[in-house]
N, C-alpha and C. Protein backbone atom coordinates (compact mmCIF):
# COMPACT_ATOMS: atom_id res chain seq x y z
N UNK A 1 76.65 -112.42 0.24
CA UNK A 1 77.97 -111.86 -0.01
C UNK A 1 78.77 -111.95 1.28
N UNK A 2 80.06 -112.62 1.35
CA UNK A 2 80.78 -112.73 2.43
C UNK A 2 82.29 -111.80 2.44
N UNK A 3 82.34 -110.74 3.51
CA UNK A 3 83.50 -110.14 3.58
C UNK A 3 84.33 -110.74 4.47
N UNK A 4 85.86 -111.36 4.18
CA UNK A 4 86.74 -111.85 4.93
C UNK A 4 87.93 -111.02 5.57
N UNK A 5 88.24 -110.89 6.50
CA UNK A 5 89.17 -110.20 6.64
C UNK A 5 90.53 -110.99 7.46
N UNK A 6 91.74 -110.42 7.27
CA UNK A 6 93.32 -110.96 8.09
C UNK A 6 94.23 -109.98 8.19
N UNK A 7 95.04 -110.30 9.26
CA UNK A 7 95.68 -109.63 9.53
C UNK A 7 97.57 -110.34 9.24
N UNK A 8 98.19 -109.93 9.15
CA UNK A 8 99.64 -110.87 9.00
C UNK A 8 100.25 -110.53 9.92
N UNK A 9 100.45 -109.99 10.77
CA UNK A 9 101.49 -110.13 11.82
C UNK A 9 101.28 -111.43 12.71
N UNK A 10 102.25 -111.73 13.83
CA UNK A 10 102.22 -112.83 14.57
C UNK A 10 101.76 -114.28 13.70
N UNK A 11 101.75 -114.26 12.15
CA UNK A 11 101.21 -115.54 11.75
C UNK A 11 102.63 -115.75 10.93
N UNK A 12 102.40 -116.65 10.49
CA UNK A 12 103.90 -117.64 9.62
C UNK A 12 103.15 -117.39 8.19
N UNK A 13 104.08 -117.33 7.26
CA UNK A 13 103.60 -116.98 5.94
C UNK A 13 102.86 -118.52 5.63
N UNK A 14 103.40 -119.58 5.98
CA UNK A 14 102.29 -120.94 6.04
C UNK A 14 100.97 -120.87 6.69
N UNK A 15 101.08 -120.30 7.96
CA UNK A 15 99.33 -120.21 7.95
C UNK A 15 98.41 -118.79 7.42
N UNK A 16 99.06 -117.91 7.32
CA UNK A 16 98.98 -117.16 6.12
C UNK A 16 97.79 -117.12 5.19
N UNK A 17 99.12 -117.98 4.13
CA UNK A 17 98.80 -118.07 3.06
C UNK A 17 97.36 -119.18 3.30
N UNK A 18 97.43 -120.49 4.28
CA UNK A 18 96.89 -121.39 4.10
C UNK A 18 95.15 -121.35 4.75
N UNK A 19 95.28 -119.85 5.41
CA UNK A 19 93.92 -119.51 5.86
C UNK A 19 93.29 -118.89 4.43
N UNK A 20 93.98 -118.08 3.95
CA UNK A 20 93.95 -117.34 2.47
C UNK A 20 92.93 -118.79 1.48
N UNK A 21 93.78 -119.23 1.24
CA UNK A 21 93.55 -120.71 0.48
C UNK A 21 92.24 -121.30 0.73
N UNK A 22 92.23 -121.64 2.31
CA UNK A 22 91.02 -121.92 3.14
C UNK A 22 89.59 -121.49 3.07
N UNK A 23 89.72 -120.35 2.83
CA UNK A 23 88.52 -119.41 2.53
C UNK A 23 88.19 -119.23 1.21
N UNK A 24 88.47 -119.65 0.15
CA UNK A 24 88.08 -119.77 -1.14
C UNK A 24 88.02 -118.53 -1.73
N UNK A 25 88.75 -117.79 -1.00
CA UNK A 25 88.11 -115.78 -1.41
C UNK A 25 89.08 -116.14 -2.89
N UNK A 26 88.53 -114.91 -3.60
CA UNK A 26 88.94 -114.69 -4.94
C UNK A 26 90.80 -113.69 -5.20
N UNK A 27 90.19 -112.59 -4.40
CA UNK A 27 90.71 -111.21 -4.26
C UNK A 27 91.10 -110.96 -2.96
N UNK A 28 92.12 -110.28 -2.67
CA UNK A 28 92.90 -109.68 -1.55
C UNK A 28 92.78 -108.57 -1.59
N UNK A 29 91.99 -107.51 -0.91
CA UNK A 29 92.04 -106.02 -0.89
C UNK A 29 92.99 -105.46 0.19
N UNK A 30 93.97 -105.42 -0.31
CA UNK A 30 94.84 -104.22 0.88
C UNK A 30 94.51 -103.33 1.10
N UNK A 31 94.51 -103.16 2.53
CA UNK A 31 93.65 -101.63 2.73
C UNK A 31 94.88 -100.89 3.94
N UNK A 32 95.94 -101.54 3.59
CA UNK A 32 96.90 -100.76 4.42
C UNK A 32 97.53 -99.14 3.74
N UNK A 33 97.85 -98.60 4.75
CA UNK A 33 98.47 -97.20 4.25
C UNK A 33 99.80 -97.07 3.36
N UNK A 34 100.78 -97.93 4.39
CA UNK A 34 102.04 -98.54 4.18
C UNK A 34 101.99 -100.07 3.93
N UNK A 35 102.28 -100.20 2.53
CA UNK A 35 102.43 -101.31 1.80
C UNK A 35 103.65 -102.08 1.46
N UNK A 36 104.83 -101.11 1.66
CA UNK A 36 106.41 -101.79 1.59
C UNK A 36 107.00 -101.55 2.12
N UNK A 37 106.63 -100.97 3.82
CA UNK A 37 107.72 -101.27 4.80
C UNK A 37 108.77 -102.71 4.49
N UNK A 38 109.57 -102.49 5.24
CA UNK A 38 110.77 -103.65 5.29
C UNK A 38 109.81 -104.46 6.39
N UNK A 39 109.47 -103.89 7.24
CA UNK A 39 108.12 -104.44 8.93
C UNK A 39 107.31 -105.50 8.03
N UNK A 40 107.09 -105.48 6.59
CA UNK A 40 105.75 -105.93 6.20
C UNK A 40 106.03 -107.67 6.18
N UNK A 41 107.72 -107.74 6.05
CA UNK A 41 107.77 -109.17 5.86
C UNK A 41 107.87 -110.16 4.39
N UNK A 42 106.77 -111.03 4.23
CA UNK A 42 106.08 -111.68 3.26
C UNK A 42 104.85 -110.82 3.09
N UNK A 43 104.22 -109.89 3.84
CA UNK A 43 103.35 -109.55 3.21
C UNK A 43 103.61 -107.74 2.47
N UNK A 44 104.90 -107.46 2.38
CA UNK A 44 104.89 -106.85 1.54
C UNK A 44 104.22 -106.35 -0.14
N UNK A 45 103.94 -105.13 -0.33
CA UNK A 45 102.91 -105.30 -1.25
C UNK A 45 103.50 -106.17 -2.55
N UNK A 46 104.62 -106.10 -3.16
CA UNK A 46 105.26 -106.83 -4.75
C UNK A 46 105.01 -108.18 -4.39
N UNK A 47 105.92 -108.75 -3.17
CA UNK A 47 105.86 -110.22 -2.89
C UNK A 47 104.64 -110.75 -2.30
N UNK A 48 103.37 -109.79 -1.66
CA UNK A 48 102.02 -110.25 -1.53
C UNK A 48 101.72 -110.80 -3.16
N UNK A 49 101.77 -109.95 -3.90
CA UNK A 49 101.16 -109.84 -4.92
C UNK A 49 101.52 -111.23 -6.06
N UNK A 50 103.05 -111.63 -5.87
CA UNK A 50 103.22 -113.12 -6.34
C UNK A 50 103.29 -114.13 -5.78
N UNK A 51 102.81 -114.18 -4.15
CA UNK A 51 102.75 -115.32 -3.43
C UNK A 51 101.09 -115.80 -3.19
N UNK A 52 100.30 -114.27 -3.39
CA UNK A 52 98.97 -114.95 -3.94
C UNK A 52 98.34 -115.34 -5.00
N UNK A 53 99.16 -115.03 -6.35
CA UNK A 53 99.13 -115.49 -7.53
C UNK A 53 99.35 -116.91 -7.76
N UNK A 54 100.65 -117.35 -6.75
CA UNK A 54 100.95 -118.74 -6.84
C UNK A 54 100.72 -119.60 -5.99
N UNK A 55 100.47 -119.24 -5.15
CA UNK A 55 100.39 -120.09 -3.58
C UNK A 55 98.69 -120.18 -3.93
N UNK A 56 97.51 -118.77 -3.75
CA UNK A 56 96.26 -119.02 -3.29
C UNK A 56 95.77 -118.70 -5.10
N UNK A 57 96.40 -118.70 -5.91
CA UNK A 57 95.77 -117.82 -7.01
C UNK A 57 94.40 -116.71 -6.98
N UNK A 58 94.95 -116.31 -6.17
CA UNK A 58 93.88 -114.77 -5.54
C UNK A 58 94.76 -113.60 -6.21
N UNK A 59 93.77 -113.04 -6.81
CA UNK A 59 94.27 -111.33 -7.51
C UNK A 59 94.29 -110.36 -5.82
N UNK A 60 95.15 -109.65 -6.49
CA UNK A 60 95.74 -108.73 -5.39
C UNK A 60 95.45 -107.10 -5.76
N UNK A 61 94.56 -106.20 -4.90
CA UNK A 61 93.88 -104.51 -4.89
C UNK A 61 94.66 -104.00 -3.80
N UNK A 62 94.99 -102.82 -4.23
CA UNK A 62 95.44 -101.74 -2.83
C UNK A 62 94.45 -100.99 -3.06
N UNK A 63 93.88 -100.39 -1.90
CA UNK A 63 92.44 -99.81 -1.91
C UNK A 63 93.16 -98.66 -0.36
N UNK A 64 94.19 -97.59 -1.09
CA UNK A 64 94.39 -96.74 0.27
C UNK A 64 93.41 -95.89 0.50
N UNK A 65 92.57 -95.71 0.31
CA UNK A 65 91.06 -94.91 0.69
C UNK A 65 90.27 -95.67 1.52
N UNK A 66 90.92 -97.43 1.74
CA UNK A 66 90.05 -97.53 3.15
C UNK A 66 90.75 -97.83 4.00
N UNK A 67 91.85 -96.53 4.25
CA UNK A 67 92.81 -96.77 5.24
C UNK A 67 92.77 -95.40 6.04
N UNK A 68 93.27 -95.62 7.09
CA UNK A 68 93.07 -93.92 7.90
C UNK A 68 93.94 -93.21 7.23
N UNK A 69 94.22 -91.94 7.85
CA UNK A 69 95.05 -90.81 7.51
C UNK A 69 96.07 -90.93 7.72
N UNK A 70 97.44 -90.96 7.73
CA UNK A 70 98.65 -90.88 8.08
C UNK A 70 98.77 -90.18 9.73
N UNK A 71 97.68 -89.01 9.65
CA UNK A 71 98.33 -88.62 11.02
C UNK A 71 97.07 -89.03 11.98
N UNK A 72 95.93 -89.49 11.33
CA UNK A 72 95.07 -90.31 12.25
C UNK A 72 95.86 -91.41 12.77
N UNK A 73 96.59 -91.85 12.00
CA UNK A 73 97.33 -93.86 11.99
C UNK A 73 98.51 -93.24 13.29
N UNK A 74 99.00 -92.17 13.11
CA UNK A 74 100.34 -91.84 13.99
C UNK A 74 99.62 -91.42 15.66
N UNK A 75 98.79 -90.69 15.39
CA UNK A 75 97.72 -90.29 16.93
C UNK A 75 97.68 -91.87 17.29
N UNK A 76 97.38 -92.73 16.92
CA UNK A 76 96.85 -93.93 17.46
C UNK A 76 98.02 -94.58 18.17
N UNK A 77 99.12 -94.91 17.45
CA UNK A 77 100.12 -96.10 17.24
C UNK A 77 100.59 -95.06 18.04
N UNK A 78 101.05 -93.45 18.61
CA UNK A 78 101.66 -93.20 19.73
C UNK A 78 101.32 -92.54 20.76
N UNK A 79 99.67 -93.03 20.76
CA UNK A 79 99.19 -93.23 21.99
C UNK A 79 98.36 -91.57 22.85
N UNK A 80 98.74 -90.56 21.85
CA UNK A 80 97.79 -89.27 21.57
C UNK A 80 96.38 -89.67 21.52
N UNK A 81 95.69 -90.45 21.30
CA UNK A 81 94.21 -90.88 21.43
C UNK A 81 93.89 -92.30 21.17
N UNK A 82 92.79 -92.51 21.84
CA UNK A 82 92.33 -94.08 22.50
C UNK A 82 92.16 -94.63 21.60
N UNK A 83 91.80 -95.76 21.40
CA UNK A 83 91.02 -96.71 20.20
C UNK A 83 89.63 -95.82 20.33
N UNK A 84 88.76 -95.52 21.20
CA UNK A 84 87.52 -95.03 20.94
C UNK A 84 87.78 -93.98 19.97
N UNK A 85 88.70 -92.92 20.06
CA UNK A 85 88.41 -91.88 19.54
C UNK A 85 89.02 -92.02 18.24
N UNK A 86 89.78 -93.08 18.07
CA UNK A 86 90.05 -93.13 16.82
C UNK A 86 89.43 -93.74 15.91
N UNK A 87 88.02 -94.55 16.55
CA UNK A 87 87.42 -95.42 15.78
C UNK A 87 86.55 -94.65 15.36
N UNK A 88 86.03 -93.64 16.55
CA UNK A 88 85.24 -92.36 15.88
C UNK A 88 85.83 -91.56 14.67
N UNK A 89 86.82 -91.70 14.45
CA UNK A 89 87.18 -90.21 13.81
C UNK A 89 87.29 -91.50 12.35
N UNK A 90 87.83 -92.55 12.21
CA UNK A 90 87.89 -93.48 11.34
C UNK A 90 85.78 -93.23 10.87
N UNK A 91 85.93 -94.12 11.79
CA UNK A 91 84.07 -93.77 11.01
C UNK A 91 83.90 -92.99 10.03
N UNK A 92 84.10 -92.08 10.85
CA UNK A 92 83.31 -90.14 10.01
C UNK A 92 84.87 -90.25 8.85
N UNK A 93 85.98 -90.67 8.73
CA UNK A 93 86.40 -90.58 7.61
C UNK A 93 85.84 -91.62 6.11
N UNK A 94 84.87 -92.55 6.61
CA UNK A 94 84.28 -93.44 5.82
C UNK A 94 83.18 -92.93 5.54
N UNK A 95 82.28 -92.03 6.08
CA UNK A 95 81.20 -91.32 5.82
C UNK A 95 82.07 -90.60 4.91
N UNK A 96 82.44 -89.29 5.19
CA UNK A 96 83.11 -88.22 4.35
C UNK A 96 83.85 -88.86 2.82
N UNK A 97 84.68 -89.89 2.81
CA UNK A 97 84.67 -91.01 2.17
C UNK A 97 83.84 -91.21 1.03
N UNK A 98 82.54 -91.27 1.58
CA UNK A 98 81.26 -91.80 0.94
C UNK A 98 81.69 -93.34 0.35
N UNK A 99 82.58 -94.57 1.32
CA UNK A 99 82.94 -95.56 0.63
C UNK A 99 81.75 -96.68 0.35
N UNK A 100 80.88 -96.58 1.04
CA UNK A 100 79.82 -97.37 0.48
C UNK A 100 78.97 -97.07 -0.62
N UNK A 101 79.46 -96.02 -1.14
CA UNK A 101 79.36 -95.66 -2.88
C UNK A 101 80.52 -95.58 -3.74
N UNK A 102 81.55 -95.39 -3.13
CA UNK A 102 82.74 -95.38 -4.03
C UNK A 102 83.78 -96.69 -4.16
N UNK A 103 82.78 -97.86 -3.35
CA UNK A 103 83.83 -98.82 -2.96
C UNK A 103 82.86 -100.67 -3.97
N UNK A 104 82.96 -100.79 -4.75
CA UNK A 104 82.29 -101.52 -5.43
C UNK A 104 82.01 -102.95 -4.75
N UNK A 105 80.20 -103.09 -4.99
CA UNK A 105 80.03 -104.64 -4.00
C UNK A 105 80.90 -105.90 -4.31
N UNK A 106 81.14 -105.63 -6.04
CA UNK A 106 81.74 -106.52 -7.08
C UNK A 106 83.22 -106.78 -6.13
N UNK A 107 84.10 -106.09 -6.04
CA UNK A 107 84.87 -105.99 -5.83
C UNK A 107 85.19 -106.67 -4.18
N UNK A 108 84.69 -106.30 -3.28
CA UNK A 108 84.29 -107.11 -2.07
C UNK A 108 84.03 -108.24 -1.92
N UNK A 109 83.11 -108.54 -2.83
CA UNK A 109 81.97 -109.94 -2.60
C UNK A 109 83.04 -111.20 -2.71
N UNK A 110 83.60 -111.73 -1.84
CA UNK A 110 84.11 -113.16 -1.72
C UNK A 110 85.43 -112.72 -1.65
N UNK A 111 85.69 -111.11 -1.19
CA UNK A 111 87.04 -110.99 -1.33
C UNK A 111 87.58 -110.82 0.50
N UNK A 112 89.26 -110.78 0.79
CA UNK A 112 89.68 -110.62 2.06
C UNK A 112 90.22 -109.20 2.37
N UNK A 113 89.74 -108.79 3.59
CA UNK A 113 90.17 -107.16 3.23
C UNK A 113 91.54 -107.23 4.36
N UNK A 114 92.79 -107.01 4.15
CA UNK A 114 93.93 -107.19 4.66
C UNK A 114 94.48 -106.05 5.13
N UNK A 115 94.89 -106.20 6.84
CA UNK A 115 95.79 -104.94 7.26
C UNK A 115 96.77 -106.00 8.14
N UNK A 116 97.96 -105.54 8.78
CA UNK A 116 98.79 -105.85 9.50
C UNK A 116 98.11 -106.25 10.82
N UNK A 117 97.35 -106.04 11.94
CA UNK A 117 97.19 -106.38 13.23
C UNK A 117 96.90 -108.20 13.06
N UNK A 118 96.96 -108.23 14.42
CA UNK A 118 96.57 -109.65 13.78
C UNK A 118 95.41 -110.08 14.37
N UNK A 119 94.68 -109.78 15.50
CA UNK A 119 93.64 -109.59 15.56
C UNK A 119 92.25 -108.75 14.96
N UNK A 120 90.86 -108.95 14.70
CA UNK A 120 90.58 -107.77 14.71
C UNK A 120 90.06 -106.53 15.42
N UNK A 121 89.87 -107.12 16.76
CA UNK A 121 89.03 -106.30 17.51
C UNK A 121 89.65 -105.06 17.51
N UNK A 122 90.95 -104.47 17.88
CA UNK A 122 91.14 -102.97 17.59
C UNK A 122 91.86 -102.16 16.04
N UNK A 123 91.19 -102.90 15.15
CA UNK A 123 91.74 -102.78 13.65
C UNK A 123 90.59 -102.12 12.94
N UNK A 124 91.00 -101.37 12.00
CA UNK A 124 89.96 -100.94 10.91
C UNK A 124 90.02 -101.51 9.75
N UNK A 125 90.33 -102.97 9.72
CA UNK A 125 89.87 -103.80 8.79
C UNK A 125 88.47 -104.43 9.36
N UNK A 126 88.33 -104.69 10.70
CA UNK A 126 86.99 -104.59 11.37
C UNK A 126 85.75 -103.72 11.16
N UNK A 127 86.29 -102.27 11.04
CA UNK A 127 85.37 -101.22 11.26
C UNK A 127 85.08 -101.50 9.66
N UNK A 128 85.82 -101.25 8.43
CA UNK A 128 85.66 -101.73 7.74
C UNK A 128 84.39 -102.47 6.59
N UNK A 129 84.85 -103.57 7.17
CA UNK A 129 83.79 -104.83 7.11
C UNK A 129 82.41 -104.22 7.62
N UNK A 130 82.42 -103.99 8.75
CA UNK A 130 81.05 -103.79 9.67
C UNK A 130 80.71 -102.83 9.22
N UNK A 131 81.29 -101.74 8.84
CA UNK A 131 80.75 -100.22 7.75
C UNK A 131 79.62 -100.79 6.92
N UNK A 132 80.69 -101.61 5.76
CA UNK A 132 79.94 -101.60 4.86
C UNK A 132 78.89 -102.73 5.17
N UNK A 133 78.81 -103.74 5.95
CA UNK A 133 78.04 -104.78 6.00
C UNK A 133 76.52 -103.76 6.85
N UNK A 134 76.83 -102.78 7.19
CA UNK A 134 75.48 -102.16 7.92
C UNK A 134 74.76 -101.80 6.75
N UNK A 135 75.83 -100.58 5.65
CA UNK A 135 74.37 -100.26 4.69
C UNK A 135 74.69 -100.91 3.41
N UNK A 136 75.08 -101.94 3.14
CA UNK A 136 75.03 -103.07 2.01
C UNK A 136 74.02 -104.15 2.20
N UNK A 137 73.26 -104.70 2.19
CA UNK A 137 71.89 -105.93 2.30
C UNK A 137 72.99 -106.89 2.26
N UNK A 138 72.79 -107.97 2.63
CA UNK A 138 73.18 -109.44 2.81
C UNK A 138 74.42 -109.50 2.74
N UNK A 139 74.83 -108.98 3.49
CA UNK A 139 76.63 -109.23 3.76
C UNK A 139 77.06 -109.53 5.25
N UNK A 140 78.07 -110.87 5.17
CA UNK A 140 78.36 -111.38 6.13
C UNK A 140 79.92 -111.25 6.11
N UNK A 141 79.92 -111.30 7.08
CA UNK A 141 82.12 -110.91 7.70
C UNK A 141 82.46 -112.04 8.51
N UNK A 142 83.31 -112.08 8.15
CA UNK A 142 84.46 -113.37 8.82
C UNK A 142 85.49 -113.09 8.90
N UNK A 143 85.98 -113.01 9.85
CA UNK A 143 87.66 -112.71 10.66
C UNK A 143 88.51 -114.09 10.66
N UNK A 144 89.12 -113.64 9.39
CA UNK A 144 90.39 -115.28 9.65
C UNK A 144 91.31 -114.72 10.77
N UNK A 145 91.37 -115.96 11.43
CA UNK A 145 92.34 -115.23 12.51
C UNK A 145 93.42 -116.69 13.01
């Protein structure tokens, strides 16, 4: 089972879409909080939702339960606590969560789990992936980037 993950900022809706495409994934899981900022671009959630229908023919999930808290996401982005402590407190909201029971393998398996950064190293589309790939058997992650 392979979990993919991307980010859309700093990319062009052409490479985008064309990493999307690239990866043969089925499904797009949004796991963002905020889904229709005006910030979001092309990857707004309505126009995500018919540019991967037509462009990658990939079905499109909002999954806000594997997204932080609103005021976890605001501590971070203004600088009230580190990436460490927020990755901690993200964690223990995926335990408490219980998403590796409430989050279906079906649903994952060959799919891309999508947030805004465009890297992943300080993203919880990272933590994410690596969550569930610890207590799920045979699951592998790949960072389109």
């Amino acid at each position: 089972m392979k979990i993919f993950t991307i980010g859309f900022t700093k990319k062009s809706a052409k490479d985008f879409f064309g990493m999307l495409r690239e990866s043969g994934a089925k499904t797009l899981v949004d796991i963002r909080l905020n889904n229709v900022s005006q910030l979001s671009g092309f990857a707004k959630r309505d126009d995500l939702r018919y540019f991967l229908d037509e462009i990658c023919d990939m079905a499109y999930v909002h999954r806000p339960d594997l997204a932080p808290t609103q005021p976890m996401l605001d501590d971070y982005k203004k600088r009230r606590t580190d990436w460490l402590t927020y990755e901690g407190q993200f964690l223990e909201l995926m335990e408490q969560r219980d998403i590796a029971n409430t989050v279906s393998r079906e649903l994952l398996s060959n799919a891309v789990l999508l947030c805004s950064e465009d890297k992943p190293h300080q993203c919880h589309r990272r933590l994410v992936a690596e969550y569930l790939a610890r207590r799920w058997d045979g699951v592998a992650v790949e960072h389109l980037v």
